[in-house]
Each structure stands twice: as structure tokens, then as C-alpha cells.
N, C-alpha and C. Protein backbone atom coordinates (compact mmCIF):
# COMPACT_ATOMS: atom_id res chain seq x y z
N UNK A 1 205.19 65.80 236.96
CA UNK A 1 205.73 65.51 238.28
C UNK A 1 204.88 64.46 239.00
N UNK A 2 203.53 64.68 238.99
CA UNK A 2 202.95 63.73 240.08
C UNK A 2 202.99 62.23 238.47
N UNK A 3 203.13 62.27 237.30
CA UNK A 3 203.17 60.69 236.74
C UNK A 3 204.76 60.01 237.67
N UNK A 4 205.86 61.03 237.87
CA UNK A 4 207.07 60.25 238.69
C UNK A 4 206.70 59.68 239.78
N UNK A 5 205.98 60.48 240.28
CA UNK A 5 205.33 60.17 241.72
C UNK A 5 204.74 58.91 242.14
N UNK A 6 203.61 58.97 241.10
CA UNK A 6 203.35 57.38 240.71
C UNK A 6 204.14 56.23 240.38
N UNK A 7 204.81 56.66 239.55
CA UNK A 7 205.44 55.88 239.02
C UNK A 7 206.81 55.22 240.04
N UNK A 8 207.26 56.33 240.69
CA UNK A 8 207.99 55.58 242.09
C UNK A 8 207.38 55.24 243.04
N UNK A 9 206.26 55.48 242.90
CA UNK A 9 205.19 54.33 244.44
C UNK A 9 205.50 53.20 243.94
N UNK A 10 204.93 53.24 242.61
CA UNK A 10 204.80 51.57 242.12
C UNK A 10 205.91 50.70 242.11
N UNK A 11 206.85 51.37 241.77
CA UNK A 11 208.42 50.73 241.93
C UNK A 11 208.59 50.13 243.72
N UNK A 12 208.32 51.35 244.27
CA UNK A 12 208.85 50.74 245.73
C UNK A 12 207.29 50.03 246.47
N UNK A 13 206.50 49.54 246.32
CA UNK A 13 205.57 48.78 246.06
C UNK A 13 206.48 47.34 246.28
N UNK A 14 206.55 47.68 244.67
CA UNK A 14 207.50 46.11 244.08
C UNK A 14 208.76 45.71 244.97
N UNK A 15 209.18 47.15 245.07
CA UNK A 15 210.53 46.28 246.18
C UNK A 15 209.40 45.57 247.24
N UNK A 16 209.17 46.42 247.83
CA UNK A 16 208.74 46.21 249.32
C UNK A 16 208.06 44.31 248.97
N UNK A 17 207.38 44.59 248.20
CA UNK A 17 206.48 42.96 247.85
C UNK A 17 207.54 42.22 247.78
N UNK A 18 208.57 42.08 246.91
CA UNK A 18 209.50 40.81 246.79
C UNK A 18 210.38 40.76 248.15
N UNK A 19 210.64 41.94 249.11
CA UNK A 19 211.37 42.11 250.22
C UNK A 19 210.32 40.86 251.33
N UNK A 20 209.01 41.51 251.28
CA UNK A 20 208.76 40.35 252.33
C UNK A 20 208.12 39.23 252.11
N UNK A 21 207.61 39.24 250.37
CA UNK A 21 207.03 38.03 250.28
C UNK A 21 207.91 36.88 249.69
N UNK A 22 209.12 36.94 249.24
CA UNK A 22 209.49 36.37 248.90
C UNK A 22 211.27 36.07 249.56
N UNK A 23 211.47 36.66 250.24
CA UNK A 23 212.38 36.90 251.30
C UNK A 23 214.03 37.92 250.41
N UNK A 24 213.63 38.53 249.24
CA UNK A 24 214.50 38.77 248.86
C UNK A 24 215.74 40.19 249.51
N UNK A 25 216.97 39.98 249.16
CA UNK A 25 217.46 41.30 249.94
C UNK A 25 216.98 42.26 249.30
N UNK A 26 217.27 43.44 249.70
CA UNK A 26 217.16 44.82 249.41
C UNK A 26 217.41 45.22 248.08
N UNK A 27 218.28 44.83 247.24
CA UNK A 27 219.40 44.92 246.02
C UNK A 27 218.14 43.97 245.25
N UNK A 28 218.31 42.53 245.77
CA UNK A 28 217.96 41.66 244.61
C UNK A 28 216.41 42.39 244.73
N UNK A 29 215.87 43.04 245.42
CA UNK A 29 214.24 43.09 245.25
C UNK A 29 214.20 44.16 244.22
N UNK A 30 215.61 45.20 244.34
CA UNK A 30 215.53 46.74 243.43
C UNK A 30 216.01 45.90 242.05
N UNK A 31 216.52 44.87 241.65
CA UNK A 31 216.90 44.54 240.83
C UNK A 31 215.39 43.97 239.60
N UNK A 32 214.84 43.10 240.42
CA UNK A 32 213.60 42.35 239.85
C UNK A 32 212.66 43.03 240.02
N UNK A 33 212.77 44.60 240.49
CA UNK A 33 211.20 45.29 240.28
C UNK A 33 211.61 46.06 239.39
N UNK A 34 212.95 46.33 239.10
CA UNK A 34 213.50 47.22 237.73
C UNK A 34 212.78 46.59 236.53
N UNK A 35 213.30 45.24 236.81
CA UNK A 35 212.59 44.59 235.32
C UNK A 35 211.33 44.34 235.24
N UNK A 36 211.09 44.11 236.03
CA UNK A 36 209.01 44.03 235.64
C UNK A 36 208.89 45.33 235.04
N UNK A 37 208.73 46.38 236.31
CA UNK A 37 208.32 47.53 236.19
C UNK A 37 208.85 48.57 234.90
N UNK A 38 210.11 48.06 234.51
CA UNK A 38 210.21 48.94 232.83
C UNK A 38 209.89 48.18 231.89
N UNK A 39 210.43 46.81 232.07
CA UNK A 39 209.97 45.97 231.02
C UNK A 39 210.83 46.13 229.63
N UNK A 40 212.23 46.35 229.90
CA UNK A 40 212.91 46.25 228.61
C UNK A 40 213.36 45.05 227.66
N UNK A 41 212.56 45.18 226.67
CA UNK A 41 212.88 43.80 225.84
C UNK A 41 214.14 43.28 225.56
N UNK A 42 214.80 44.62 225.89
CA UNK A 42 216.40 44.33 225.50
C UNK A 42 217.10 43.82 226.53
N UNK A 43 216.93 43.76 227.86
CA UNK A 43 217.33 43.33 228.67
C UNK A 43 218.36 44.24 229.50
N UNK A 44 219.05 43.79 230.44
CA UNK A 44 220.09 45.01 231.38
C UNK A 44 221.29 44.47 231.19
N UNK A 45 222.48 45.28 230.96
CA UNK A 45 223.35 44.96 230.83
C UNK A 45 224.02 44.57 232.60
N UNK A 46 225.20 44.27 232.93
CA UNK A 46 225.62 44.85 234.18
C UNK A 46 225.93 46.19 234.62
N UNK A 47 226.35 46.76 233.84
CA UNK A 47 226.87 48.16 233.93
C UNK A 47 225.53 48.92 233.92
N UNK A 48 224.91 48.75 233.23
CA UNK A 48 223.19 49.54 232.84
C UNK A 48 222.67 49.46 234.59
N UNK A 49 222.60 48.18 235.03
CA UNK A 49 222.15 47.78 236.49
C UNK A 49 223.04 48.56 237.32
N UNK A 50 224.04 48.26 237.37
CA UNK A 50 225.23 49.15 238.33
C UNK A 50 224.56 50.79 238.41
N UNK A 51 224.98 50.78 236.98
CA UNK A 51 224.13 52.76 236.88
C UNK A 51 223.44 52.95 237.61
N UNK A 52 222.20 52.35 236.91
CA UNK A 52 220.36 53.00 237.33
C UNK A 52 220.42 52.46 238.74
N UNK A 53 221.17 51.29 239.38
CA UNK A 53 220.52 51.31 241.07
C UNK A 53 221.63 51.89 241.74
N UNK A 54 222.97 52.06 241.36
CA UNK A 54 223.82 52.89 241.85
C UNK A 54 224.19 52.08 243.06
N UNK A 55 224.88 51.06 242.98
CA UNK A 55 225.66 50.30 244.22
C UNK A 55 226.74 49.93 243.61
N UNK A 56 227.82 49.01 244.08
CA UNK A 56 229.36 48.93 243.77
C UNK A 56 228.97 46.99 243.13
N UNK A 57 229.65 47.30 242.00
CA UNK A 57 230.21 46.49 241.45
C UNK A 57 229.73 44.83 241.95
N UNK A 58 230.30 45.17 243.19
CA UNK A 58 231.09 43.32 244.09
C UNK A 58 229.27 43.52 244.67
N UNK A 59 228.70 44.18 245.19
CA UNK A 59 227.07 43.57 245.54
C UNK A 59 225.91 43.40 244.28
N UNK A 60 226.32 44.16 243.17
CA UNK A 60 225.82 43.16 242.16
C UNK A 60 226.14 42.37 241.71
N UNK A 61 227.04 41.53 241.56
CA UNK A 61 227.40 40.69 241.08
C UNK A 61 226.55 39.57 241.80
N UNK A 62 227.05 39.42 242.99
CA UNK A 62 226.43 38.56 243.94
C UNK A 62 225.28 38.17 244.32
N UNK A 63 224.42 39.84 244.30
CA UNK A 63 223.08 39.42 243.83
C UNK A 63 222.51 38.90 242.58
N UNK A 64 223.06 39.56 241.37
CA UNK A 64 222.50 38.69 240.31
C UNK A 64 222.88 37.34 240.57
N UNK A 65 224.14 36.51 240.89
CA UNK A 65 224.37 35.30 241.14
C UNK A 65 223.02 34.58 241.69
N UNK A 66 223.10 35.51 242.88
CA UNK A 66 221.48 34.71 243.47
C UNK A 66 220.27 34.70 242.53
N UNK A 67 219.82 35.55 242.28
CA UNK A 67 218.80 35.57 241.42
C UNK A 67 218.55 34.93 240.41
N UNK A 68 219.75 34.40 239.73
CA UNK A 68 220.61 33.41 238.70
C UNK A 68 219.93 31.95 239.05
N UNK A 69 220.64 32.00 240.30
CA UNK A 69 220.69 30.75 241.02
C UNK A 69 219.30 30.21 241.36
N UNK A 70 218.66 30.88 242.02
CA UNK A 70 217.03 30.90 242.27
C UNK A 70 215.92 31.14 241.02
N UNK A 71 216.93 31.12 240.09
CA UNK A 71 215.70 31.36 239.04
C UNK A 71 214.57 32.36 238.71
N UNK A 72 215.20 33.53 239.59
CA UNK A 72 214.43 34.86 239.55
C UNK A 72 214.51 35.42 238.10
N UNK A 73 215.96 35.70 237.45
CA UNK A 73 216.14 36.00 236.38
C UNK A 73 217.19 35.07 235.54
N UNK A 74 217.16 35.32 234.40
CA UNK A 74 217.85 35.08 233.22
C UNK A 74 218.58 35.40 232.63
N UNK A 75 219.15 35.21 231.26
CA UNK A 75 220.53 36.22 230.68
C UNK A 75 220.25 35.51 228.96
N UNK A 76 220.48 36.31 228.52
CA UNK A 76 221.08 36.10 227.05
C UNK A 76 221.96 36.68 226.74
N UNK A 77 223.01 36.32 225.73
CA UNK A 77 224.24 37.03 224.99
C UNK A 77 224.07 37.47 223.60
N UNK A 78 224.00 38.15 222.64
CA UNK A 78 224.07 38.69 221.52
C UNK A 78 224.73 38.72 220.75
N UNK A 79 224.99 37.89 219.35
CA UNK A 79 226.01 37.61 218.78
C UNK A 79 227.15 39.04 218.42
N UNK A 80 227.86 38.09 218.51
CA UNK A 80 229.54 39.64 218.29
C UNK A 80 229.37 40.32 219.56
N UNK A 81 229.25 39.78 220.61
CA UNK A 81 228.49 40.88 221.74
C UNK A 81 228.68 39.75 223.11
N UNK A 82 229.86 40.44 223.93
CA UNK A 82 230.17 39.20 224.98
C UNK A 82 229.56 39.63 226.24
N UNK A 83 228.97 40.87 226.27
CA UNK A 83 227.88 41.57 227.22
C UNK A 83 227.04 40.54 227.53
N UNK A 84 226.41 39.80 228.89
CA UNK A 84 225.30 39.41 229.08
C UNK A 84 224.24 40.37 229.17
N UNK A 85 222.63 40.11 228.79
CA UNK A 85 221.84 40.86 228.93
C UNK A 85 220.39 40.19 230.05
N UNK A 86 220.42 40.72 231.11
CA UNK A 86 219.66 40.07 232.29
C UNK A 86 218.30 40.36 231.73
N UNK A 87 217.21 39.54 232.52
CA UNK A 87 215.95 39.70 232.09
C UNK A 87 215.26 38.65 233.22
N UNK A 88 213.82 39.44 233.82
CA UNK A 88 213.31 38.60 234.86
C UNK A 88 212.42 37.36 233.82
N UNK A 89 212.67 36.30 234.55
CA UNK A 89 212.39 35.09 234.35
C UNK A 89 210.64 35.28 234.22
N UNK A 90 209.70 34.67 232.91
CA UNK A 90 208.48 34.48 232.58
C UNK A 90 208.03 34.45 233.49
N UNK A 91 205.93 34.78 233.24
CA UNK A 91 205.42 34.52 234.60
C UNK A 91 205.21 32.83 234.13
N UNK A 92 204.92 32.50 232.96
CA UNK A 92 204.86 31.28 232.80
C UNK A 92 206.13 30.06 233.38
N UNK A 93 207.09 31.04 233.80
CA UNK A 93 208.27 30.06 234.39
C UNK A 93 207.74 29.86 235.61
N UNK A 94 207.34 31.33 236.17
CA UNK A 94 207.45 31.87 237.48
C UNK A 94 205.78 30.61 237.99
N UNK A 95 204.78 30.19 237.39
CA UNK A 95 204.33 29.69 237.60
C UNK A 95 204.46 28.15 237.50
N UNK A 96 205.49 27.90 236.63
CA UNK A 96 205.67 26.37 236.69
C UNK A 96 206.16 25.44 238.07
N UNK A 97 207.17 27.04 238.99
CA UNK A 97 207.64 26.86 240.05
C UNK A 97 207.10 26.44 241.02
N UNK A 98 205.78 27.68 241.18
CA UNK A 98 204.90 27.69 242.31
C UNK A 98 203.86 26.10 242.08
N UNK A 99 203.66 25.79 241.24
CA UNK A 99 203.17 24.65 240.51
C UNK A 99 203.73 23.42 240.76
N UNK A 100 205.34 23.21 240.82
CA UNK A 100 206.00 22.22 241.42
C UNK A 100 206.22 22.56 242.73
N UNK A 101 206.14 23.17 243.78
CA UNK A 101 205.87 23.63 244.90
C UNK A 101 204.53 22.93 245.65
N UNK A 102 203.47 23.31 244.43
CA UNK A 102 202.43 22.82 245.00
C UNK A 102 202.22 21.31 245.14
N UNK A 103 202.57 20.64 243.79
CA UNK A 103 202.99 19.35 243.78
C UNK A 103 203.43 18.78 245.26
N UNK A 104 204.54 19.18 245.13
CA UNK A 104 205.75 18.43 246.43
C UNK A 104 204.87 18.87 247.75
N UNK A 105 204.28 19.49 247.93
CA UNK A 105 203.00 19.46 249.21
C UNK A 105 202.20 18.84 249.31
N UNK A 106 201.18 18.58 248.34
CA UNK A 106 200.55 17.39 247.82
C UNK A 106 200.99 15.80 248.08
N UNK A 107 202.38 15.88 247.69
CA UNK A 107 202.45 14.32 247.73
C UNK A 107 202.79 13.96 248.96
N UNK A 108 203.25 15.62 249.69
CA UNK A 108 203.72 15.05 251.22
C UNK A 108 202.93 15.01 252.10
N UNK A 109 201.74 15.69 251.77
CA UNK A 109 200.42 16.03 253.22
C UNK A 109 199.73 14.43 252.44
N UNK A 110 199.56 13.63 251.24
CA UNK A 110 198.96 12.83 251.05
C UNK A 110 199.94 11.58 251.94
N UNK A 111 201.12 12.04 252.11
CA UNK A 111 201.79 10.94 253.02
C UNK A 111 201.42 11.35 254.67
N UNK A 112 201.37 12.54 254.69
CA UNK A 112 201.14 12.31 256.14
C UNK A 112 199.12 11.93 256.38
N UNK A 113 198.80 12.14 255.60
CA UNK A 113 197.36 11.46 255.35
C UNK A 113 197.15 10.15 255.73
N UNK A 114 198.12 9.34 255.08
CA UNK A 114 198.25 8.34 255.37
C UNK A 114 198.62 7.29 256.66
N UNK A 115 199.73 8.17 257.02
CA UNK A 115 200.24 7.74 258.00
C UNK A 115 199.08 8.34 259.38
N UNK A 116 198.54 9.45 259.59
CA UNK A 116 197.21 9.81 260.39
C UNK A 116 196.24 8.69 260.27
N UNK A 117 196.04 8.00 259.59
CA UNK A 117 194.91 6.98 259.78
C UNK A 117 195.10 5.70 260.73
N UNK A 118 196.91 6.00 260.88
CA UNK A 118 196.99 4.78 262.18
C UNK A 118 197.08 5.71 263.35
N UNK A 119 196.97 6.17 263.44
CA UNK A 119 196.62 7.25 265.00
C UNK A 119 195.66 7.73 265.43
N UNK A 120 195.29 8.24 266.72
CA UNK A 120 194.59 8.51 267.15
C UNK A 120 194.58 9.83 266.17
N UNK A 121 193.37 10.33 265.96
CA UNK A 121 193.25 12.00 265.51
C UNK A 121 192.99 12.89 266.40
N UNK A 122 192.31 12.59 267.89
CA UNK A 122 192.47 13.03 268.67
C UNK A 122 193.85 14.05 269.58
N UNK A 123 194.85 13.60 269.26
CA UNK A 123 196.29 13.73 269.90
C UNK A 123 196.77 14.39 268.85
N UNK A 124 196.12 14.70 267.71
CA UNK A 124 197.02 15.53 266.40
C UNK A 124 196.11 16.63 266.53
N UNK A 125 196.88 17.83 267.04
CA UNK A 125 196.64 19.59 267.05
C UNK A 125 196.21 19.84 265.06
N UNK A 126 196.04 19.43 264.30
CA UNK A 126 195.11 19.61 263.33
C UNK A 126 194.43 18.34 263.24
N UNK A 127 193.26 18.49 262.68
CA UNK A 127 192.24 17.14 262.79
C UNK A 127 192.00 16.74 261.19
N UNK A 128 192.38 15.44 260.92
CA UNK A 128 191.52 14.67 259.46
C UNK A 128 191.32 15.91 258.52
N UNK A 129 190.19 16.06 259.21
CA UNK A 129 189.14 17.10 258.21
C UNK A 129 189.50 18.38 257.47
N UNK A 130 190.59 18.78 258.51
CA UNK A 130 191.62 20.42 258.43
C UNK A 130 192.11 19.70 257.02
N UNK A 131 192.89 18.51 257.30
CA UNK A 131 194.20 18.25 256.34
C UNK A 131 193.40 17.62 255.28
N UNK A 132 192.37 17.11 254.77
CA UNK A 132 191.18 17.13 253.78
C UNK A 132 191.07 18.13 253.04
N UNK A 133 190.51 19.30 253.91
CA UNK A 133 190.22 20.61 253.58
C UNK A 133 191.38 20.99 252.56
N UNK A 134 192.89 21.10 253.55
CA UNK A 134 193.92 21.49 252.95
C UNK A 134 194.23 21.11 251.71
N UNK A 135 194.23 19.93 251.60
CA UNK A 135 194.37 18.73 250.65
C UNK A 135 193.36 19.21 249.34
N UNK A 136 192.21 19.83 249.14
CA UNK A 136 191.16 19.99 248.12
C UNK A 136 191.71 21.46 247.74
N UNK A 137 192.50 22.10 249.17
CA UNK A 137 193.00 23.69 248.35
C UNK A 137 194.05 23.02 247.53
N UNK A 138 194.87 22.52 247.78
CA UNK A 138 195.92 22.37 247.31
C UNK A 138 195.69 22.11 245.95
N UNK A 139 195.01 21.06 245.38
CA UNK A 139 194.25 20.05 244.59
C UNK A 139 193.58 21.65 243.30
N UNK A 140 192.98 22.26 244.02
CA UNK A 140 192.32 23.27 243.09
C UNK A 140 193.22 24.58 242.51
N UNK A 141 193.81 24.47 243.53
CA UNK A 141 195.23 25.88 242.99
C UNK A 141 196.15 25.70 242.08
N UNK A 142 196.73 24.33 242.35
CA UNK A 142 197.22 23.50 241.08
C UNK A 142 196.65 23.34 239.89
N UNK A 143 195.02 23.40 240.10
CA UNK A 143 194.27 23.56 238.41
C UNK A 143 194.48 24.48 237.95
N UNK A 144 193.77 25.54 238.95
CA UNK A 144 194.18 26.99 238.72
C UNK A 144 195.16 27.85 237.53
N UNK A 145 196.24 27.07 238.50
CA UNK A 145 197.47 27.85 238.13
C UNK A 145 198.33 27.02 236.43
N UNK A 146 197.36 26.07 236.54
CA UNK A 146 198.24 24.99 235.39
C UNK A 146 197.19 25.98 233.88
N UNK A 147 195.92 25.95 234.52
CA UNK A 147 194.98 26.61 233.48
C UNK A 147 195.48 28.09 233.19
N UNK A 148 195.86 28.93 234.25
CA UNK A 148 196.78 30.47 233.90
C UNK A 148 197.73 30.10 232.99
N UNK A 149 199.15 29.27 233.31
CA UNK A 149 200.05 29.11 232.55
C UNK A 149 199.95 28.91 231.34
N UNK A 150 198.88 27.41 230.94
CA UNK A 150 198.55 27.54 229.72
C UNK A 150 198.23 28.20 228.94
N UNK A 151 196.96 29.00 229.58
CA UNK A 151 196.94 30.18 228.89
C UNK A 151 197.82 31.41 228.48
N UNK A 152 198.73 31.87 229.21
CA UNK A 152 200.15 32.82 229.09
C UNK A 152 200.85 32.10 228.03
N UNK A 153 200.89 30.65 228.36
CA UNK A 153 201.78 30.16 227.19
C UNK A 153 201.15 30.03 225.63
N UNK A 154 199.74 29.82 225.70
CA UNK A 154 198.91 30.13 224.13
C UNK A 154 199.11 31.29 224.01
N UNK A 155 199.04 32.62 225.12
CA UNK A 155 199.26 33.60 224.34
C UNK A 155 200.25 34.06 223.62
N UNK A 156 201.42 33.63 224.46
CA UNK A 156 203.62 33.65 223.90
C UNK A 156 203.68 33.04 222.81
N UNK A 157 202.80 32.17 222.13
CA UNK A 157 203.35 31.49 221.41
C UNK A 157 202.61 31.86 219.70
């Protein structure tokens, strides 16, 4: 009894984390902590999902769409077998994202970098030095995270 116990903290944990860190609804967060948290190689059918979270039909659909769409999860089909089978998207995906994320910040705080050097810095509510600062996090998280992936991906492979 108390391993369930645990074992549903950790689940609603996971909702709760993708609910506010990542802005997901209610459904799509019970959906993508299903799959981390069991981790079936085989993947979820729709009907399997319908079951185990127990909502109607027409709001899963829609959420997997999103999740689809956003690149949360994935699908494969199985030959002789017209069933899709869902599956949350790699962390090695899941990091390539946050990775091009970081990028496209980078190239834009290096533009507004630029454009700050014809202005006063005085009259700008962050100063040079902040957006420097920012600029060297940015710069190192991107190593970071390129050096994790690689590594996840030597290990997958």
C-alpha cells in the first residue's frame, strides 16, 4: 500500500510540473506523466489512454493532437496493425528543443547588444553588464546541454 502511495505522489508530481512549467492542460500533463512515469516500450494505444485516464474520447483526441503538434509526443504504427502507438518524445529530442530555444535568444539579445551601444545605457532599466552577464549564461547552458545530449545520444546508440 504505501509503494502506491509513492508511486501516485510521483505521478501527480509530474502532472503538477508539466501543468505549470510548461503550461500544459490538465489531460495533456496526465497524458505525458503516464509515459515517463511507466515507461512502456510498447507505447499507448488510444483506447489504452482513454482507459487508464478515463476521459471521453473527443478530449483525447485533441489533446494528443496538441502534444503531436508541440512535439511533446510521438506515434508509431506496427505492421498488419493500423492502431497508432503514442510515446513521449526523447530527452535527447526534448533537449535539441530547449537548445534551439537557446540559440534564437542568443542571436536576439546579441542584436539587441548591438543596437544598445548607440544609446545611452543610462535610460535602459537593464544595464550593458546585466545583458553581458545574460549573454555568458546563455553561451554556457547551450554547452551544457549540447554536451548532455551527446552524451544520451552515445548512450541510444
Amino acid at each position: 500500500m504505501e509503494e502506491f502511495q509513492e508511486d501516485n505522489e510521483i505521478y501527480c508530481l509530474l502532472v503538477e510540473h508539466f501543468q505549470e512549467f510548461y503550461h500544459l492542460s490538465p489531460l495533456s500533463s496526465k497524458i505525458v506523466s503516464l509515459m515517463i512515469f511507466e515507461s512502456n516500450k510498447d507505447g499507448y494505444t488510444f483506447e489504452n489512454l482513454v482507459e487508464k485516464l478515463k476521459t471521453s474520447k473527443s478530449s483525447m483526441s485533441t489533446n494528443l493532437n496538441y502534444l503531436l503538434k508541440t512535439n511533446r509526443i510521438k506515434y508509431c504504427t506496427k505492421p498488419q496493425d493500423r492502431k497508432k502507438y503514442f510515446h513521449v518524445t526523447s530527452l535527447a529530442e526534448t533537449l535539441n528543443k530547449i537548445i534551439r530555444m537557446i540559440q534564437s535568444e542568443r542571436m536576439i539579445m546579441n542584436r539587441v547588444q548591438k543596437y544598445r551601444e548607440h544609446i545611452d545605457d543610462k535610460q535602459c532599466e537593464v544595464s550593458a553588464e546585466t545583458v553581458k552577464i545574460y549573454m555568458e549564461h546563455l553561451e554556457t547552458a547551450e554547452h551544457n546541454l549540447t554536451n548532455t545530449r551527446d552524451l544520451i545520444e552515445k548512450l541510444n546508440n
